[in-house]
Protein backbone atom coordinates (compact mmCIF):
# COMPACT_ATOMS: atom_id res chain seq x y z
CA UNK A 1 223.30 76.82 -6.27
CA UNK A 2 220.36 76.27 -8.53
CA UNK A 3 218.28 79.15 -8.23
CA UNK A 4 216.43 80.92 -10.66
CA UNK A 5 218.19 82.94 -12.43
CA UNK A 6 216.75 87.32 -12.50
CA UNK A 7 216.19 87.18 -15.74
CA UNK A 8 213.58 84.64 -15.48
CA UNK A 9 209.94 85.29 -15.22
CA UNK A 10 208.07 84.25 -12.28
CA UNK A 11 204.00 84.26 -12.65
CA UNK A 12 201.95 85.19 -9.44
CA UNK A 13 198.31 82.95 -10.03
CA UNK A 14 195.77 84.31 -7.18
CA UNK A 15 196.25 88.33 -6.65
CA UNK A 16 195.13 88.37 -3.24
CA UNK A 17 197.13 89.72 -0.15
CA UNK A 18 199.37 86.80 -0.10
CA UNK A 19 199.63 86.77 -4.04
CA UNK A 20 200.45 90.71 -4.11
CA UNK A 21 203.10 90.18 -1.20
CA UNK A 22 205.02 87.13 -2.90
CA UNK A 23 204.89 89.04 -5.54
CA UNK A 24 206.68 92.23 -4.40
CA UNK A 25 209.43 89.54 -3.49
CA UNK A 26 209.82 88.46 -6.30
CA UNK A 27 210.20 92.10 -7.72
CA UNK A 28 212.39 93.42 -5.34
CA UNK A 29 214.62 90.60 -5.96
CA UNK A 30 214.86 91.52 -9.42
CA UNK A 31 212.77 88.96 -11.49
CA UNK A 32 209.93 90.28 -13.73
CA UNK A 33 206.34 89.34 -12.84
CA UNK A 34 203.15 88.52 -14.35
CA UNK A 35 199.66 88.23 -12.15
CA UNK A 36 196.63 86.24 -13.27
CA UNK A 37 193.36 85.83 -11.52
CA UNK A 38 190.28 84.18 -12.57
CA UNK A 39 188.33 86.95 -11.07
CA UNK A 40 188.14 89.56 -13.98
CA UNK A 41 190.16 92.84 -13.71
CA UNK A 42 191.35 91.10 -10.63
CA UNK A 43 195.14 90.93 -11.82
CA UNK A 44 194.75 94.63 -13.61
CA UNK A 45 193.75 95.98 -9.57
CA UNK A 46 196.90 93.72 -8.15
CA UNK A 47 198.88 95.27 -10.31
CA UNK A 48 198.24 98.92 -9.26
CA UNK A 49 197.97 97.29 -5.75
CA UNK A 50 201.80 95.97 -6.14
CA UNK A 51 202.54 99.22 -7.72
CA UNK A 52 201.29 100.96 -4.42
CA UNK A 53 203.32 98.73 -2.19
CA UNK A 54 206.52 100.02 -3.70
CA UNK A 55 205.96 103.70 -3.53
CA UNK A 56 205.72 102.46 0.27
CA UNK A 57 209.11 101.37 0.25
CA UNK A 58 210.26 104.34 -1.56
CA UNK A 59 208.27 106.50 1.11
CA UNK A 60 210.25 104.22 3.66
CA UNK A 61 213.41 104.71 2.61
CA UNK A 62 213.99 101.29 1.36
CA UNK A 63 214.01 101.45 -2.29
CA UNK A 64 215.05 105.01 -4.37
CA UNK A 65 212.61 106.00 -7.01
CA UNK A 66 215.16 104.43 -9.48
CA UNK A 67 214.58 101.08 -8.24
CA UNK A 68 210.96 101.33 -7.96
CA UNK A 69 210.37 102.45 -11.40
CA UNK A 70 212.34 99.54 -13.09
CA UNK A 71 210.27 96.82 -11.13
CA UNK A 72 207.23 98.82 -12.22
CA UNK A 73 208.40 98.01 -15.62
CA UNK A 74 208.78 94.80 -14.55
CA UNK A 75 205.59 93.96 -13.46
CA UNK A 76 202.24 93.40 -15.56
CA UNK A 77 199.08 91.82 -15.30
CA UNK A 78 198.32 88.63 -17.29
CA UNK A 79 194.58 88.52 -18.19
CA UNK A 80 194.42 84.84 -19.69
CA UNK A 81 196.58 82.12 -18.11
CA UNK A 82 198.24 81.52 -21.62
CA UNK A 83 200.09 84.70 -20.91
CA UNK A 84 201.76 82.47 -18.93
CA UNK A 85 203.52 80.14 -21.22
CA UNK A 86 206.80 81.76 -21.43
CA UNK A 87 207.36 81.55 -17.05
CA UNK A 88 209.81 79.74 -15.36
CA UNK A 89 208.02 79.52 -12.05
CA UNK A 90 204.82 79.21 -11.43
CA UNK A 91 203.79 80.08 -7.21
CA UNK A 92 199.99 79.68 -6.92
CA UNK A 93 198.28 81.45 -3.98
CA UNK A 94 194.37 80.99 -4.49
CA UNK A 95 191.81 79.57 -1.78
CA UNK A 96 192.26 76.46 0.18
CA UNK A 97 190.55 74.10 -2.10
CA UNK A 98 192.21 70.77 -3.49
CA UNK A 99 189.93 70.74 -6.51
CA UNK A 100 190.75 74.11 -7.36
CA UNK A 101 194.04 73.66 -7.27
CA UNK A 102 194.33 70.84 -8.86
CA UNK A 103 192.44 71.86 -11.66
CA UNK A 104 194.92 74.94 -11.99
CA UNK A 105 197.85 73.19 -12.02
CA UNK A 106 196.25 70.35 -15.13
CA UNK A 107 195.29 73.86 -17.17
CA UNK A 108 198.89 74.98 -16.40
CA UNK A 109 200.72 72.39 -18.01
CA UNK A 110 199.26 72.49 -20.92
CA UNK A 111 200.44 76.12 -21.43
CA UNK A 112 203.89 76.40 -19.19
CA UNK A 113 207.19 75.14 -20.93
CA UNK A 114 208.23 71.06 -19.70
CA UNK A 115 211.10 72.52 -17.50
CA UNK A 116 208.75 75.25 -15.92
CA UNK A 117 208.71 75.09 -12.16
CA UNK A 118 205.15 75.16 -10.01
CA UNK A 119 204.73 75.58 -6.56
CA UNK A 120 201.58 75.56 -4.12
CA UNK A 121 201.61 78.62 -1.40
CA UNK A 122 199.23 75.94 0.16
CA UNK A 123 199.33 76.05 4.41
CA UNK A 124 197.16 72.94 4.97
CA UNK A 125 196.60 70.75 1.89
CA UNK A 126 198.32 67.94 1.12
CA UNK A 127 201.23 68.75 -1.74
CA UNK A 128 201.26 65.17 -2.56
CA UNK A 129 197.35 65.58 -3.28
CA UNK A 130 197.62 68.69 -5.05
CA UNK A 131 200.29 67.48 -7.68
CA UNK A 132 197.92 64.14 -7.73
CA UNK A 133 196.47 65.12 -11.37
CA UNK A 134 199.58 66.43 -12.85
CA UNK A 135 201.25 64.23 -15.76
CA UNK A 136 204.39 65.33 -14.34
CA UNK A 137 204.21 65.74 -10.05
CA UNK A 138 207.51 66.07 -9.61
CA UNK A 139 208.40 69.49 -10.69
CA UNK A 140 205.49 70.78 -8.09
CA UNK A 141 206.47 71.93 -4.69
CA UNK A 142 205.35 73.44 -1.84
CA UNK A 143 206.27 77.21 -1.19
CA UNK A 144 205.05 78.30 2.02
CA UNK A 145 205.17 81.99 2.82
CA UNK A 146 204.64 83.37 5.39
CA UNK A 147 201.41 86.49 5.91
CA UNK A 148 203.11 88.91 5.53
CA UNK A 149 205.09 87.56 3.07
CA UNK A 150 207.76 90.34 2.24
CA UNK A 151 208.14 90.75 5.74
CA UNK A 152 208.48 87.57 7.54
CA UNK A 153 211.54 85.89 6.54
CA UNK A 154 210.47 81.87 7.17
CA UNK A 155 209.37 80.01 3.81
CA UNK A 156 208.59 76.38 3.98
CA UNK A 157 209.84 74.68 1.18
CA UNK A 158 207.57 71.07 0.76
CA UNK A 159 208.42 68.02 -0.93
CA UNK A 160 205.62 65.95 -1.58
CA UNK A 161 205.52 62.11 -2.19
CA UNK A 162 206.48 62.47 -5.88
CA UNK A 163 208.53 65.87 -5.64
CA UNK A 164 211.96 65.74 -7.71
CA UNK A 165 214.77 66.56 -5.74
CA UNK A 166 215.77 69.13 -8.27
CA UNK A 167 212.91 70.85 -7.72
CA UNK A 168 212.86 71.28 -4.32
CA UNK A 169 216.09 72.29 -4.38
CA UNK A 170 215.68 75.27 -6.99
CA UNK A 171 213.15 76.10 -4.86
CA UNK A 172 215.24 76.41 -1.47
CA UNK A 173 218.00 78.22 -3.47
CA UNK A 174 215.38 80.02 -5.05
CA UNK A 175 213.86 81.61 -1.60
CA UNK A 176 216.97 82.03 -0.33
CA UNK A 177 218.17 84.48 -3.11
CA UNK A 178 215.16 86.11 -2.97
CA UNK A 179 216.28 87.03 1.31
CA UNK A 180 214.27 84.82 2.62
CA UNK A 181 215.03 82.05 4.96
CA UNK A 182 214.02 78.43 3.47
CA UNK A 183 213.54 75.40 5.37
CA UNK A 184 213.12 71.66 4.11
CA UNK A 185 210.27 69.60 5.00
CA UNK A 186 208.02 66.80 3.71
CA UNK A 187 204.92 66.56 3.24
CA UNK A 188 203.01 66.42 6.35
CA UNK A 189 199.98 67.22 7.75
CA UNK A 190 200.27 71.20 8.99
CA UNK A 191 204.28 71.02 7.94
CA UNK A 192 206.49 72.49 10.48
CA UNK A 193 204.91 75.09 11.98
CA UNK A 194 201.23 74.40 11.65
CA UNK A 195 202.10 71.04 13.16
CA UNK A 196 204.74 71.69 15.88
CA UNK A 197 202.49 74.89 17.05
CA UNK A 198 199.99 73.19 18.05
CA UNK A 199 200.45 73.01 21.65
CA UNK A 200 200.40 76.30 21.82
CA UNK A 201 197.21 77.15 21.65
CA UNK A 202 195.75 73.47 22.49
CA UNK A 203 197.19 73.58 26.12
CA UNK A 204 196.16 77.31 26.59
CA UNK A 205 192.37 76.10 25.44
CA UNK A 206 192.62 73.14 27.42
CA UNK A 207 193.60 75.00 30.94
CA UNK A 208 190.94 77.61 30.27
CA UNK A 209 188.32 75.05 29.93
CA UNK A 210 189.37 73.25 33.46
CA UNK A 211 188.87 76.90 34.70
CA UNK A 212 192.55 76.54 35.79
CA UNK A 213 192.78 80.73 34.97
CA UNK A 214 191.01 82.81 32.27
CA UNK A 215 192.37 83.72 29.19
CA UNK A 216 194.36 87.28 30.60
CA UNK A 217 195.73 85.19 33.00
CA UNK A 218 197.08 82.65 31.15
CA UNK A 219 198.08 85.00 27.62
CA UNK A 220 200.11 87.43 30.50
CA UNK A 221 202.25 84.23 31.98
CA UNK A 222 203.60 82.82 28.50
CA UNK A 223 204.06 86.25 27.51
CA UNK A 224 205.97 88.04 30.89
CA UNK A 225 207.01 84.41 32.16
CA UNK A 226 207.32 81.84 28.93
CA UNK A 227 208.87 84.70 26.56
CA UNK A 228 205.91 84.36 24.31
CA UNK A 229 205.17 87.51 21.91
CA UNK A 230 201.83 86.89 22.37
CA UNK A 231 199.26 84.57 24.03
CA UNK A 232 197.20 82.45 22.24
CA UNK A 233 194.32 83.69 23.06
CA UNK A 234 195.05 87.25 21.98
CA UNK A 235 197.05 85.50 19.17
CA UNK A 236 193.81 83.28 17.79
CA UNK A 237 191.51 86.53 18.03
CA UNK A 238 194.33 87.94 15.56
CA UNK A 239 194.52 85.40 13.22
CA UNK A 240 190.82 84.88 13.28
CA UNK A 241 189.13 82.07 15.60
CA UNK A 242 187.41 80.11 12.04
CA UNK A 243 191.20 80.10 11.02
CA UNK A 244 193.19 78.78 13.46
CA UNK A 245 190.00 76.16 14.36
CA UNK A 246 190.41 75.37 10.63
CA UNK A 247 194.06 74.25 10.73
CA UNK A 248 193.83 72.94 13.95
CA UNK A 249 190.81 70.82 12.92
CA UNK A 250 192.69 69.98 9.25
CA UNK A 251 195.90 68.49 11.02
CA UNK A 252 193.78 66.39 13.42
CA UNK A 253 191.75 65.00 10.68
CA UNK A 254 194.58 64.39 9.09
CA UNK A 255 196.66 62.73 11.49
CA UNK A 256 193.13 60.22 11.98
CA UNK A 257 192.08 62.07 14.94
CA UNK A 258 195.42 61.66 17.02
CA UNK A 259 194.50 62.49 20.22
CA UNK A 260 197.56 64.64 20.71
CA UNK A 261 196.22 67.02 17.86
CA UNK A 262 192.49 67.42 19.66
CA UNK A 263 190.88 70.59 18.99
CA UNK A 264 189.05 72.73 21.62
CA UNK A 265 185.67 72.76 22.49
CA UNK A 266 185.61 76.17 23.48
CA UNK A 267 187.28 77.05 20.36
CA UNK A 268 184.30 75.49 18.63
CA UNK A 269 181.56 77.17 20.31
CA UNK A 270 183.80 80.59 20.06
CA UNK A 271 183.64 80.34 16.04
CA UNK A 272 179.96 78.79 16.25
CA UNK A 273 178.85 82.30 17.98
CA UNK A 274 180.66 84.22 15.02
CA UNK A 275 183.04 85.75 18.02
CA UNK A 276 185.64 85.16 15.02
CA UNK A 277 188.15 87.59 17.00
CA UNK A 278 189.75 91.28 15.93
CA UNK A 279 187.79 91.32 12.86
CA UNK A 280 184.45 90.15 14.52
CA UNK A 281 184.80 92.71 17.09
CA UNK A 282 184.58 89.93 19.60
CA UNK A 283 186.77 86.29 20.48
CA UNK A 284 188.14 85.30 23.52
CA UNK A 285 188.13 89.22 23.71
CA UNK A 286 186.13 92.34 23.87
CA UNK A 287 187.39 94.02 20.51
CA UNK A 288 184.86 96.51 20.28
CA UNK A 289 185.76 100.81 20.43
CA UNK A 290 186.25 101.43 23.85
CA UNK A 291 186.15 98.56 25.55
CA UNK A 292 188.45 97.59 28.50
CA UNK A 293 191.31 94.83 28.01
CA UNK A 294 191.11 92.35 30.93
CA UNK A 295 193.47 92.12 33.40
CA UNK A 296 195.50 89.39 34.66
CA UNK A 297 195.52 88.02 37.87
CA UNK A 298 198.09 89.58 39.92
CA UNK A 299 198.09 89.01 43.47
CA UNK A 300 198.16 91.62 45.99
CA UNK A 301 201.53 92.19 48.37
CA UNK A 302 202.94 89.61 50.97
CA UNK A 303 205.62 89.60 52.79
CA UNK A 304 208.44 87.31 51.84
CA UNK A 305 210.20 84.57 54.44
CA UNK A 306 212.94 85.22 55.83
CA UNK A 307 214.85 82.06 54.42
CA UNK A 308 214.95 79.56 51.90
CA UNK A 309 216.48 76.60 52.07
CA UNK A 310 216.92 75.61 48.36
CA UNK A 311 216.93 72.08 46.88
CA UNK A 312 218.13 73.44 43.54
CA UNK A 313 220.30 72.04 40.87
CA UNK A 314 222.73 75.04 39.46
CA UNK A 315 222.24 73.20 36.14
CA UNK A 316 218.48 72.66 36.44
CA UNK A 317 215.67 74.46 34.66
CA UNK A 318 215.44 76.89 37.98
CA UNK A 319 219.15 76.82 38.75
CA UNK A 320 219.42 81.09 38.86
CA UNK A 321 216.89 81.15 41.40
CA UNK A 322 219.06 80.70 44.31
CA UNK A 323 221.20 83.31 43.64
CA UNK A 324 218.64 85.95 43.08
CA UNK A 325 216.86 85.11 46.13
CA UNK A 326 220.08 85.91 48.14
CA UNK A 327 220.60 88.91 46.05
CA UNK A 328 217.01 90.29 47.23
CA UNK A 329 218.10 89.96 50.62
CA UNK A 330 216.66 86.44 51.93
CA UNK A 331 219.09 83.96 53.25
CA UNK A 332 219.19 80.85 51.47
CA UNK A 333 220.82 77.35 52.71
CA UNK A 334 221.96 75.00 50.45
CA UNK A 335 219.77 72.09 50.36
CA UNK A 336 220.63 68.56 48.45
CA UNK A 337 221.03 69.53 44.88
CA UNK A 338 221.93 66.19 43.54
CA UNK A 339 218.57 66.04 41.54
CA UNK A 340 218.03 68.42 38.83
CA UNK A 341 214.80 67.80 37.67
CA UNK A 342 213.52 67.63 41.09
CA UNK A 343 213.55 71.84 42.30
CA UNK A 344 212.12 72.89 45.82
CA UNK A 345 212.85 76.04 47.97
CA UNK A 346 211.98 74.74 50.83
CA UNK A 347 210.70 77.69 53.99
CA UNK A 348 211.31 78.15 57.38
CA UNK A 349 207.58 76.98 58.21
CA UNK A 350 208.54 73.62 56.70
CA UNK A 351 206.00 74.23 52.94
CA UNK A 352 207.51 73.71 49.65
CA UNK A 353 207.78 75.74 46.86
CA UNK A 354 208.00 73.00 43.98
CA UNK A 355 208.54 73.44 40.28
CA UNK A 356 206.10 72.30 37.89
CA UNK A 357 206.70 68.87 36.26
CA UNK A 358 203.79 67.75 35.60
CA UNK A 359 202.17 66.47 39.18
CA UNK A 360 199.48 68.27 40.11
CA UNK A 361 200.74 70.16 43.57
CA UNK A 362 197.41 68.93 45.81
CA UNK A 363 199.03 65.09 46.24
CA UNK A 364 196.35 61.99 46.02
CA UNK A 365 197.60 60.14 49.01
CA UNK A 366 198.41 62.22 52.26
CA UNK A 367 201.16 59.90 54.39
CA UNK A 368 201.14 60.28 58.37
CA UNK A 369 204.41 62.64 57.81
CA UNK A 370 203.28 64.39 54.86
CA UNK A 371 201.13 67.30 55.16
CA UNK A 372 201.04 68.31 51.65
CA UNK A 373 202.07 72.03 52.53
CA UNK A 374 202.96 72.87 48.90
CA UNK A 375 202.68 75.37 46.38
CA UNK A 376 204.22 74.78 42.48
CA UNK A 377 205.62 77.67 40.49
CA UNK A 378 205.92 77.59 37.44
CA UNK A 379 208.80 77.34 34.45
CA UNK A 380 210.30 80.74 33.02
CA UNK A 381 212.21 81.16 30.26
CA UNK A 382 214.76 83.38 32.23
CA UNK A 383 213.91 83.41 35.84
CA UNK A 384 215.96 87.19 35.84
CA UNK A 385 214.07 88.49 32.64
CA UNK A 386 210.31 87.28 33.37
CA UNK A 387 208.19 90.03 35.05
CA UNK A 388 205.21 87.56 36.39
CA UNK A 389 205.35 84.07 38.02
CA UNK A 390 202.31 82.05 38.23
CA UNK A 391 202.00 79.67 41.51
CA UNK A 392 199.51 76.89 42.07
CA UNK A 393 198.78 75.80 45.58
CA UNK A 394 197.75 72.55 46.41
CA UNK A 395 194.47 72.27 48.04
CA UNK A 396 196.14 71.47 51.36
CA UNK A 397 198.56 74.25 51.22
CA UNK A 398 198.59 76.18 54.46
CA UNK A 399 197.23 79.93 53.54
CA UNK A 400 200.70 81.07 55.42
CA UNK A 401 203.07 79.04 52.81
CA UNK A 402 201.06 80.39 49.80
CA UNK A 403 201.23 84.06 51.23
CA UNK A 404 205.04 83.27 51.63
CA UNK A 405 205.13 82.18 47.88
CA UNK A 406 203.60 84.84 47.03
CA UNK A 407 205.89 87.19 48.82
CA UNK A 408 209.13 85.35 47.71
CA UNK A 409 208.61 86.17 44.09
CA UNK A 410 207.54 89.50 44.58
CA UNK A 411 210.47 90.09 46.44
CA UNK A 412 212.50 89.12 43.31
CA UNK A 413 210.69 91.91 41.27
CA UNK A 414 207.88 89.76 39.67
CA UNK A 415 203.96 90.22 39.40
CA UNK A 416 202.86 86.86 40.54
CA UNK A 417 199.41 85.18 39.31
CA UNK A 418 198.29 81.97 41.32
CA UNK A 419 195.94 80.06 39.37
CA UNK A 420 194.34 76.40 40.30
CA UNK A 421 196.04 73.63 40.80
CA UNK A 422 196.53 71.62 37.36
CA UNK A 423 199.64 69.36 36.47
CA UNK A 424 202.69 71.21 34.44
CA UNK A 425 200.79 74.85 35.14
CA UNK A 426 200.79 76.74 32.49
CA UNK A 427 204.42 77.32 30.60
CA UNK A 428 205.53 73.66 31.82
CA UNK A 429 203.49 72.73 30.33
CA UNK A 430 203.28 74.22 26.91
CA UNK A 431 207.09 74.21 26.34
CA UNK A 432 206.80 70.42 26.93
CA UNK A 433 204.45 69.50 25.07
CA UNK A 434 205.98 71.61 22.10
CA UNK A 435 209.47 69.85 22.82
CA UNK A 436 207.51 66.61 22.36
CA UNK A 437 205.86 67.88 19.26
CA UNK A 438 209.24 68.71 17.50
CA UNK A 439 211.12 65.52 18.76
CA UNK A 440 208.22 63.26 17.56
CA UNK A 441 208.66 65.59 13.76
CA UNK A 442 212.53 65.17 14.07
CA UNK A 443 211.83 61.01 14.26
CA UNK A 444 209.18 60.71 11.49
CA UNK A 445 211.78 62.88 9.59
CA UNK A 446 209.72 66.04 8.48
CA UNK A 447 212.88 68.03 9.36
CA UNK A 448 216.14 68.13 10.19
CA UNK A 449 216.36 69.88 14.02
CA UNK A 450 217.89 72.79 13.18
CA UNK A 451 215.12 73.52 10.49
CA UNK A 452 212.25 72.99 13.29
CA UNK A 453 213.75 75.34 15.40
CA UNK A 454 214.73 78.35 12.77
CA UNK A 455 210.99 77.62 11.36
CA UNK A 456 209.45 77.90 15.49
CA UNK A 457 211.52 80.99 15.44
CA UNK A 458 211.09 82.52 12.43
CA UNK A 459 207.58 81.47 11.57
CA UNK A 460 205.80 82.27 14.86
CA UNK A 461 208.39 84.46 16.94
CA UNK A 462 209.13 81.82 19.67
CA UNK A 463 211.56 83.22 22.08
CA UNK A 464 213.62 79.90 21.58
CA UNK A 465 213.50 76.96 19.13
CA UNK A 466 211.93 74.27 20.73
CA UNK A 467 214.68 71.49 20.24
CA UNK A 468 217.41 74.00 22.06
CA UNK A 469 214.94 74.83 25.05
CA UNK A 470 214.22 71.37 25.77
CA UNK A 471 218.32 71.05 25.31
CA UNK A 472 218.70 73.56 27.59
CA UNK A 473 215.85 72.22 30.01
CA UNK A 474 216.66 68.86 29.95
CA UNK A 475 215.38 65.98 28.06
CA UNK A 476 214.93 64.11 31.36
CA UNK A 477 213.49 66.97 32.71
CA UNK A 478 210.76 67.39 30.06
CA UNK A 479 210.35 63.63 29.85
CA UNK A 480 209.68 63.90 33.50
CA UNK A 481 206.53 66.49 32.80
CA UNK A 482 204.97 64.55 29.93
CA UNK A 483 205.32 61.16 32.17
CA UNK A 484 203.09 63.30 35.10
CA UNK A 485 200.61 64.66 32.59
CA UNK A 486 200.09 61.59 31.03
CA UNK A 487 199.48 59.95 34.19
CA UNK A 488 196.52 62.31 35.36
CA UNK A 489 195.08 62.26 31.65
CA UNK A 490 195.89 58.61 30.11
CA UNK A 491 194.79 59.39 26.67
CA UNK A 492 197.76 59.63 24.59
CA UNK A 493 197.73 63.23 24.42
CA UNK A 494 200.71 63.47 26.56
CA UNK A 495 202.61 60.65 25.97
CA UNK A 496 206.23 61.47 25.21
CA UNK A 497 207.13 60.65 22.23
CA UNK A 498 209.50 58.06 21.22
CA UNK A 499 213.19 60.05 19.98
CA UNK A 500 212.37 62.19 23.46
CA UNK A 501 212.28 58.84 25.42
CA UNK A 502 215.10 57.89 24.36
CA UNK A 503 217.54 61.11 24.26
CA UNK A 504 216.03 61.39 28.06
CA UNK A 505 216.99 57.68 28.97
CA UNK A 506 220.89 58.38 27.42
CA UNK A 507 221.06 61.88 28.65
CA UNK A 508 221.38 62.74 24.96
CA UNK A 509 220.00 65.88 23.64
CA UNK A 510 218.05 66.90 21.11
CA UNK A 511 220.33 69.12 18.16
């Protein structure tokens, strides 16, 4: 293990929220500290600021007085960055701005010993273009925390183009003695989870913007179906509408305007307005005192059918729901199961209940014996766990089958919401489409799979890493979604990418 050793100093350059947090890990962990700023008296107010933030922990009960006084002593404030020449890391946290950075990192090495380490806290510059001016690139790395930094565990550790192995390696060990959980990547537009996120919020946008459901609507099903701690639109007014339009817009640019990357319109005229989210007092939502949170669609009571006959795979993505629509009562037949991907319950009135893969339910042609009685529902993480369903009938649907769809689901103890018809509904659709994302990282090698998944986790709470879901969903299965949504929007956008292709056509999976 090469990590730093605790007797080393590690310098803090930037002293705002994210400086002060990495920071405090670096204290806790046992390392002395020393903050500059540019700003003047900047570092002096980070330092009581620090200083505050461990009488919290004492207050907490997670460091005795003891503790907290010797990383006080620790800790001091460097007013001119040639304080800084005795430091064996360097992590830099100031604004977004490649010139800036660069030019701190040349004024750096003319002060910092030849085997000091520096590394960029940077979430959506290039590393390789930050360490650009150095004499010596490779001993700079990216360090990715995580806001808030001593409390979420992820931190991406970034090799750029001319990053020494070494370094990136002290840096990994580094993190990881400090308790936090380091993952490898290179250097690529948005990293992990900037880049593999994406989807997330893109799909969300894009389904509010065909008026397929408003934004309650859609947050409520990836949260109570999908397993989502949030929705992204509740999630975007948190994190601040001009910030998560900035990243999305920085990967997209980066990636030449990749049509898979595409940022919303509605997004756009959301930060145009100033409607910036929490801190605006408006986004997608109503922040101000008082006001009401919307509610989801939730459709009023039905009556269930009496029977199901279900077409449903015991190994496919809604293999469970058989057996909980006998436990609430219904009978259920056993239909052909010999197709996993391809779920229907099918009811005693002859409609279909169809899972979403990414056909839109309302079909394009209408054969003599077809009547297009169908209704999709949509994907859940755990079919027993979720608390809402969303269904989509097709425009043909008879009102009696969607009444009966409606009733089926409540009579397995879920809220349902039935939005318009759009191919892949709402979770399908996401989880896809983030499958694909992390697949198509895995092949251009940003990171291994088991890295992409603990980052998805870690980084931005995901129920499950993307790579296992789509294991556990079924590569043919997702394959299958992207092939239907990239049919009714030939773009590129939902193209499945190439490693997915080709686990799906050996039945391979993904970890």
């Amino acid at each position: 293990m090469s990590a730093l050793d605790r007797s080393s100093t590690i310098a803090v350059v930037g002293t705002g929220t994210m400086g002060q947090g990495i920071a405090q890990v670096a204290l806790v962990a046992g390392h002395s500290v020393l903050l500059h700023d540019a700003g003047p008296g900047r570092a002096e107010q980070a330092e009581r600021a620090v200083a505050d933030r461990l009488d919290r922990l004492v207050e907490k009960g997670r460091m005795t007085p003891g503790e907290r006084d010797a990383a006080r002593g620790r800790l001091a404030a460097a007013p001119a960055i040639e304080d800084l020449a005795g430091v064996s890391l360097v992590v830099e946290a100031i604004l977004e701005e490649l010139g800036a950075k660069q030019q701190l990192f040349t004024a750096l090495e003319s002060v910092v010993a030849e085997d000091c380490l520096l590394a960029t806290n940077t979430s959506s510059l290039s590393v390789t273009a930050v360490g650009g001016a150095l004499r010596r690139p490779g001993r700079l790395v990216g360090l990715h925390f995580f806001n808030p930094a001593p409390l979420l565990p992820l931190v991406e550790v970034v090799s750029g183009a001319a990053t020494d192995e070494a370094a990136a390696q002290t840096a990994y060990d580094t993190a990881a003695a400090w308790g936090k959980t380091p993952v490898r990547c290179t250097d690529t537009p948005g990293f992990i989870v900037n880049r593999v996120a994406r989807p997330f919020y893109a799909e969300a946008f894009r389904l509010y913007e065909e008026r397929v459901a408003d934004p309650a609507t859609i947050d409520a099903v990836l949260r109570e179906s999908g397993g989502f701690r949030m929705g992204p639109f509740e999630l975007t007014d948190l994190i601040g509408q001009d910030v998560n339009e900035a990243v999305t817009r920085s990967v997209w640019d980066s990636f030449f305007q990749d049509p898979k990357f595409t940022p919303s319109l509605a997004q756009r005229r959301l930060v145009e307005s100033g409607r910036l989210g929490r801190k605006a007092g408006h986004g997608w939502y109503d922040h101000t005192p008082g006001a009401t949170p919307p509610l989801p669609h939730t459709a009023g009571p039905e009556d269930p059918p009496s029977k199901v006959t279900a077409h449903v795979s015991p190994s496919g993505p809604a293999g469970r729901l058989p057996g909980m629509i006998a436990e609430a009562g219904i009978e259920v037949v056993v239909g052909d199961v010999s197709n996993a991907s391809d779920a229907y319950l099918e009811l005693p009135g002859g409609g279909r209940l169809y899972l979403a893969n990414g056909i839109q339910a309302t079909p394009d042609h209408l054969e003599a014996d077809d009547a297009g009685d169908w209704v999709q529902f949509d994907l859940a993480l755990d079919y027993r766990a979720a608390t809402r369903i969303a269904v989509a009938p097709a425009d043909t649907a008879r009102p009696e089958t969607v009444r009966a769809a409606i009733g089926l689901f409540q009579a397995l103890g879920k809220e349902v919401s039935v939005i318009d018809d759009a191919p892949g509904m709402i979770v399908s659709r996401t989880v896809a489409m983030l499958v694909d994302f992390a697949a198509d990282a895995v092949a251009r090698g940003v990171a291994s799979p088991q890295d992409i998944d603990a980052a998805m986790r870690l980084g931005v709470n995901y129920p499950r890493g993307p790579l296992a879901w789509g294991d556990e969903l079924g590569t043919a299965w997702v394959v299958e979604v992207l092939r239907g949504l990239h049919e009714a929007c030939p773009t590129g956008r939902y193209a499945p990418s190439r490693l997915l292709n080709r686990r799906a056509a050996a039945k391979g999976g993904l970890l």
